[in-house]
N, C-alpha and C. Protein backbone atom coordinates (compact mmCIF):
# COMPACT_ATOMS: atom_id res chain seq x y z
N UNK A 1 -147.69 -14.28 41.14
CA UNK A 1 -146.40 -14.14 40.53
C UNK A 1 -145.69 -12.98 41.23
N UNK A 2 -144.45 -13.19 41.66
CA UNK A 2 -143.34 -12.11 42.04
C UNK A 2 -142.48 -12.33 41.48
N UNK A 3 -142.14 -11.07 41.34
CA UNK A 3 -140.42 -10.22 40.12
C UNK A 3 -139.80 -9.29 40.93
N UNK A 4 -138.82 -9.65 41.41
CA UNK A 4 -138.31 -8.83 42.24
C UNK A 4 -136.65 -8.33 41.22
N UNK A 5 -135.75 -7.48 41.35
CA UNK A 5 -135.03 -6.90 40.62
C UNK A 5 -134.28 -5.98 41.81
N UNK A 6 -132.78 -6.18 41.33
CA UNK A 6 -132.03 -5.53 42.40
C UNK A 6 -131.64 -4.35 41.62
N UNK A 7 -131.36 -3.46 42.10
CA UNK A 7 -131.27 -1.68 41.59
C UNK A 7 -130.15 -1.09 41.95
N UNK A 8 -128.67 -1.98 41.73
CA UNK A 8 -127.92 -1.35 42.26
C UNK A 8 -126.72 -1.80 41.64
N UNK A 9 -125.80 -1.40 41.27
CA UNK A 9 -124.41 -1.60 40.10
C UNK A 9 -124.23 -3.13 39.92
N UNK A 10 -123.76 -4.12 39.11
CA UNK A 10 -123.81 -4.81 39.01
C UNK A 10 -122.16 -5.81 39.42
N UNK A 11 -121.49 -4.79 39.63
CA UNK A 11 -120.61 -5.49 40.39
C UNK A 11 -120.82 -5.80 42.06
N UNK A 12 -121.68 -5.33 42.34
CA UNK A 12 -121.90 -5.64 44.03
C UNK A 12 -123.40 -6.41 43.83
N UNK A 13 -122.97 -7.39 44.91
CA UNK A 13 -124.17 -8.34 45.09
C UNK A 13 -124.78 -8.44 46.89
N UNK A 14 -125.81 -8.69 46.97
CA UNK A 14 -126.18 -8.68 48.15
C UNK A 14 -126.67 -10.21 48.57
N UNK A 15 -126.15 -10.68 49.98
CA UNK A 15 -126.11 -12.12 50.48
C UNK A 15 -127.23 -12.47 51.27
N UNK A 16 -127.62 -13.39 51.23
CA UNK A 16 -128.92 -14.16 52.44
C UNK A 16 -130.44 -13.22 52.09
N UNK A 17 -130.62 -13.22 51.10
CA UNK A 17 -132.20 -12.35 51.09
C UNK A 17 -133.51 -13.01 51.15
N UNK A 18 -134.15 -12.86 51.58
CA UNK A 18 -135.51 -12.99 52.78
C UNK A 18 -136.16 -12.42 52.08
N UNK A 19 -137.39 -12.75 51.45
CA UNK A 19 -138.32 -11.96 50.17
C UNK A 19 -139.73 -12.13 51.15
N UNK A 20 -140.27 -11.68 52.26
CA UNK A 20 -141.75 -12.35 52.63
C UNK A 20 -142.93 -12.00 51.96
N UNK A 21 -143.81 -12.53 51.71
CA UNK A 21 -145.08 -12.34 51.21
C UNK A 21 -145.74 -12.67 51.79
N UNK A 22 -147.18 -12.07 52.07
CA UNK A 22 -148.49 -12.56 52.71
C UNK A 22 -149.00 -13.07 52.72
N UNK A 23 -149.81 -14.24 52.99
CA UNK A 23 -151.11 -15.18 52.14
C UNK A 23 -151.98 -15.01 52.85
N UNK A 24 -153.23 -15.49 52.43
CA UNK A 24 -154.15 -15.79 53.05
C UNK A 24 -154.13 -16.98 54.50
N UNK A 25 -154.96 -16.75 55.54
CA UNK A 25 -154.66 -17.85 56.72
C UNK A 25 -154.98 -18.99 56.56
N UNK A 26 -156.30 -19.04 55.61
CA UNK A 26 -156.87 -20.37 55.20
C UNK A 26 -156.06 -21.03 54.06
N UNK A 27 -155.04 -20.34 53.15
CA UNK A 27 -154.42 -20.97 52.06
C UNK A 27 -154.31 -22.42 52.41
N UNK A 28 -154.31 -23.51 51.11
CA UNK A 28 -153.79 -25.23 51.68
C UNK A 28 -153.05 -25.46 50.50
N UNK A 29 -152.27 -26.63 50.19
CA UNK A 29 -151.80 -27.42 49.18
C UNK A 29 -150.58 -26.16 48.07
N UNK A 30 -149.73 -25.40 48.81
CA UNK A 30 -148.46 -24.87 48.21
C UNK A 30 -148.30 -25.44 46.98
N UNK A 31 -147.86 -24.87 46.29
CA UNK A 31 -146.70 -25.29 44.83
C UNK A 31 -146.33 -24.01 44.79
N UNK A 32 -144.57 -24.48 44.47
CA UNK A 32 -143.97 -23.05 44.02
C UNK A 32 -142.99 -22.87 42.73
N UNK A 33 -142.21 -22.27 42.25
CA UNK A 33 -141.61 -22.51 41.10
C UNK A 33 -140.71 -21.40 41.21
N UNK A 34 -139.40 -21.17 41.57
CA UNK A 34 -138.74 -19.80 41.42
C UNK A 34 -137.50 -20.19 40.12
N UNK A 35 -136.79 -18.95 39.46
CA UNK A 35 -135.95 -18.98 38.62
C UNK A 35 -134.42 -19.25 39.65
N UNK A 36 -134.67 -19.17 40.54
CA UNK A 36 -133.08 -18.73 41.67
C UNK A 36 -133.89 -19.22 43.08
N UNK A 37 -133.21 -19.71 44.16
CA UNK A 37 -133.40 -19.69 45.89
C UNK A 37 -133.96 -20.78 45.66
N UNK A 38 -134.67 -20.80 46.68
CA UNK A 38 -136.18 -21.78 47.39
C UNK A 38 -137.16 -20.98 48.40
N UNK A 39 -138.55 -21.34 48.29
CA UNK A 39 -139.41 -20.81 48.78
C UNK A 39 -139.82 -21.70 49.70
N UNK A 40 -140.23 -21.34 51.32
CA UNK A 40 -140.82 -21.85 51.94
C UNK A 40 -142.25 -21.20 52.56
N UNK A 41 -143.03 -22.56 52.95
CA UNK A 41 -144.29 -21.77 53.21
C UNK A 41 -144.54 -22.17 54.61
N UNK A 42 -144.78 -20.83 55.60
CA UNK A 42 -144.87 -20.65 56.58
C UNK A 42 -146.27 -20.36 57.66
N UNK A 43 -146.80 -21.10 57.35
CA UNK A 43 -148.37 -20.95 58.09
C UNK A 43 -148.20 -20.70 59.50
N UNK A 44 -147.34 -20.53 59.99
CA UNK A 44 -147.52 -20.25 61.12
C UNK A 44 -147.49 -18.39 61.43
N UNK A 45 -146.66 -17.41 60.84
CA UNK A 45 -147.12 -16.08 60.33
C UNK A 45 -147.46 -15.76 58.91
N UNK A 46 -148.58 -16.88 58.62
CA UNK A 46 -149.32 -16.83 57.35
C UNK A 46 -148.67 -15.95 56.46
N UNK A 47 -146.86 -16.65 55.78
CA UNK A 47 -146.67 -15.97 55.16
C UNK A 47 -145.89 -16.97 54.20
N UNK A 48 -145.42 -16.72 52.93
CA UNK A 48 -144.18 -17.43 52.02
C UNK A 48 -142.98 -16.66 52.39
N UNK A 49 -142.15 -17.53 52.69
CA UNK A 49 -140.64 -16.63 52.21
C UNK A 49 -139.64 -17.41 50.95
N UNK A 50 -139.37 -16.11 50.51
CA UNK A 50 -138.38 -16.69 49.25
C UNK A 50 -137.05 -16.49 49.41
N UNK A 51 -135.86 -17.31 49.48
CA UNK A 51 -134.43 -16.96 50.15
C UNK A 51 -133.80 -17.28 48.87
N UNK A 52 -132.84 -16.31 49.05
CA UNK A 52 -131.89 -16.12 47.50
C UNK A 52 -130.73 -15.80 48.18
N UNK A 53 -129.67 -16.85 48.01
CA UNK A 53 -128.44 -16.78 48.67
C UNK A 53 -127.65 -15.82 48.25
N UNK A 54 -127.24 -15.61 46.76
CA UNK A 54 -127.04 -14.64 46.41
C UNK A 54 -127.51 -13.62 44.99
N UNK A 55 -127.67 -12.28 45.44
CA UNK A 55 -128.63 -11.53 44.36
C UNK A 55 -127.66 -10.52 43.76
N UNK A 56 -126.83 -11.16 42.58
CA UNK A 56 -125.98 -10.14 41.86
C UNK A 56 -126.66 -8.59 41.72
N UNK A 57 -126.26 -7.63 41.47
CA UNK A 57 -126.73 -6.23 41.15
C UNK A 57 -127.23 -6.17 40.20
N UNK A 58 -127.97 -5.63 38.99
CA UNK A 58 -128.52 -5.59 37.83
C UNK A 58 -129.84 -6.75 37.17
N UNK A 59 -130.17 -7.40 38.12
CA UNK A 59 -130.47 -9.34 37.85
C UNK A 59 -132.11 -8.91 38.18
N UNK A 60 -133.02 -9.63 37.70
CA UNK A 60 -134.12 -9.86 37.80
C UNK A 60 -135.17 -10.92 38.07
N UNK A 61 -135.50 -11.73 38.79
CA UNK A 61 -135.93 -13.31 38.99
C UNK A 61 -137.50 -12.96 39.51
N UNK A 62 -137.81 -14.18 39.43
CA UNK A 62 -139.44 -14.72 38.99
C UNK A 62 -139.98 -15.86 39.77
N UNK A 63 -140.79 -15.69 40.37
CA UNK A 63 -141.29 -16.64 41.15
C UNK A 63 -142.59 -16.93 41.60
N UNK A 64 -143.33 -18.07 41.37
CA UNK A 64 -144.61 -18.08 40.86
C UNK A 64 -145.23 -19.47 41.90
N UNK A 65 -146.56 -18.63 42.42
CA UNK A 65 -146.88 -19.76 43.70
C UNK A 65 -148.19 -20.31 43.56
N UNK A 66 -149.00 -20.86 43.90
CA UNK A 66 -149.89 -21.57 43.78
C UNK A 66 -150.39 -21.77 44.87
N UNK A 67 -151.92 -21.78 45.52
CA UNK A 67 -152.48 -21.99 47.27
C UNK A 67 -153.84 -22.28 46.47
N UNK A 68 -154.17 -23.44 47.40
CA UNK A 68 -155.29 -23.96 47.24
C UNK A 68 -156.35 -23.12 48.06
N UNK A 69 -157.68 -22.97 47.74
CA UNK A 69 -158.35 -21.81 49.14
C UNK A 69 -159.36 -22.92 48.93
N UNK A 70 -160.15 -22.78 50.40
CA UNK A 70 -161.59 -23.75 50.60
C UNK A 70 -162.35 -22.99 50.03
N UNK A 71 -163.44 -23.43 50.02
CA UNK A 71 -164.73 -23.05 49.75
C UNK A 71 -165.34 -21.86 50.66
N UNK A 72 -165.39 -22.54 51.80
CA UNK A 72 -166.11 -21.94 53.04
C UNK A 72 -164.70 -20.70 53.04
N UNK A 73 -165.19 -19.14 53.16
CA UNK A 73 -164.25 -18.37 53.40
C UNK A 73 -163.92 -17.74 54.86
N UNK A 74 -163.10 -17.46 55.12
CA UNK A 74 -162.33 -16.92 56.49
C UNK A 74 -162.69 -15.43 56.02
N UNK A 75 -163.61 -14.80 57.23
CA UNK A 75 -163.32 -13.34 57.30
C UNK A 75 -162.70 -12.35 57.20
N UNK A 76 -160.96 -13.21 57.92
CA UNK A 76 -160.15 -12.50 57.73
C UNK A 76 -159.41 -12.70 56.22
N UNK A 77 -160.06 -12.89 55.55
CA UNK A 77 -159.10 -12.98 54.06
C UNK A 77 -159.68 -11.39 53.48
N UNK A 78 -159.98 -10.91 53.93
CA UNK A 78 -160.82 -9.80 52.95
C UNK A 78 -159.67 -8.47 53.30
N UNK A 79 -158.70 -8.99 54.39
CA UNK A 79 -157.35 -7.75 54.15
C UNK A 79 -156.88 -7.89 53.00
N UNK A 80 -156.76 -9.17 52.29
CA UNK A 80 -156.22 -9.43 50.72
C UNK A 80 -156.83 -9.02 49.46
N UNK A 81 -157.83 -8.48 49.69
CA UNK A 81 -158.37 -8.32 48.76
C UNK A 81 -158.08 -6.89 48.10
N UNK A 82 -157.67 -6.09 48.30
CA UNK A 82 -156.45 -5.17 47.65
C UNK A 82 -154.91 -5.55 47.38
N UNK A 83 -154.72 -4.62 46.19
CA UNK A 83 -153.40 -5.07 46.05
C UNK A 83 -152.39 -4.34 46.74
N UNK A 84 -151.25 -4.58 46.96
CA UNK A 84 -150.40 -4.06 47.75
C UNK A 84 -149.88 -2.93 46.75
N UNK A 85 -149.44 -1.86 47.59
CA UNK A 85 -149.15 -0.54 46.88
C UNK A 85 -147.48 -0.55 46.16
């Protein structure tokens, strides 16, 4: 789940926003669900991006993803295994 929230007067809005997130390399089978934009999933720099055309000032949105993982694990998944600061 991501909540992202803009922090800045609510008469000014900011245009074309690019939200990236990380996944795992092995992730399979996407589902996504946002309140606002569309999310695409980008395996090629093993990442999601979430685009929000426009993000009024004061506003808060929600967006919730889903990745299938194999069984057999990838070595490199173990950078994920902390949470981001």
């Amino acid at each position: 789940m991501v909540k992202t929230r803009s922090q800045f007067k609510s008469r000014s809005y900011a245009s074309n926003v690019e939200i990236i997130i990380p996944v795992p390399i092995d992730a399979n089978t996407p589902f996504f669900k946002s309140t606002v934009g569309i999310v695409k999933y980008l395996p090629d720099i093993e990442s999601m991006v979430w685009c929000i055309n426009t993000f009024p000032g004061s506003k808060e949105y929600l967006m919730k993803a889903r990745f299938g993982l194999p069984s057999v694990t990838d070595e490199r998944r173990n950078k994920f295994k902390t949470m981001p600061a």
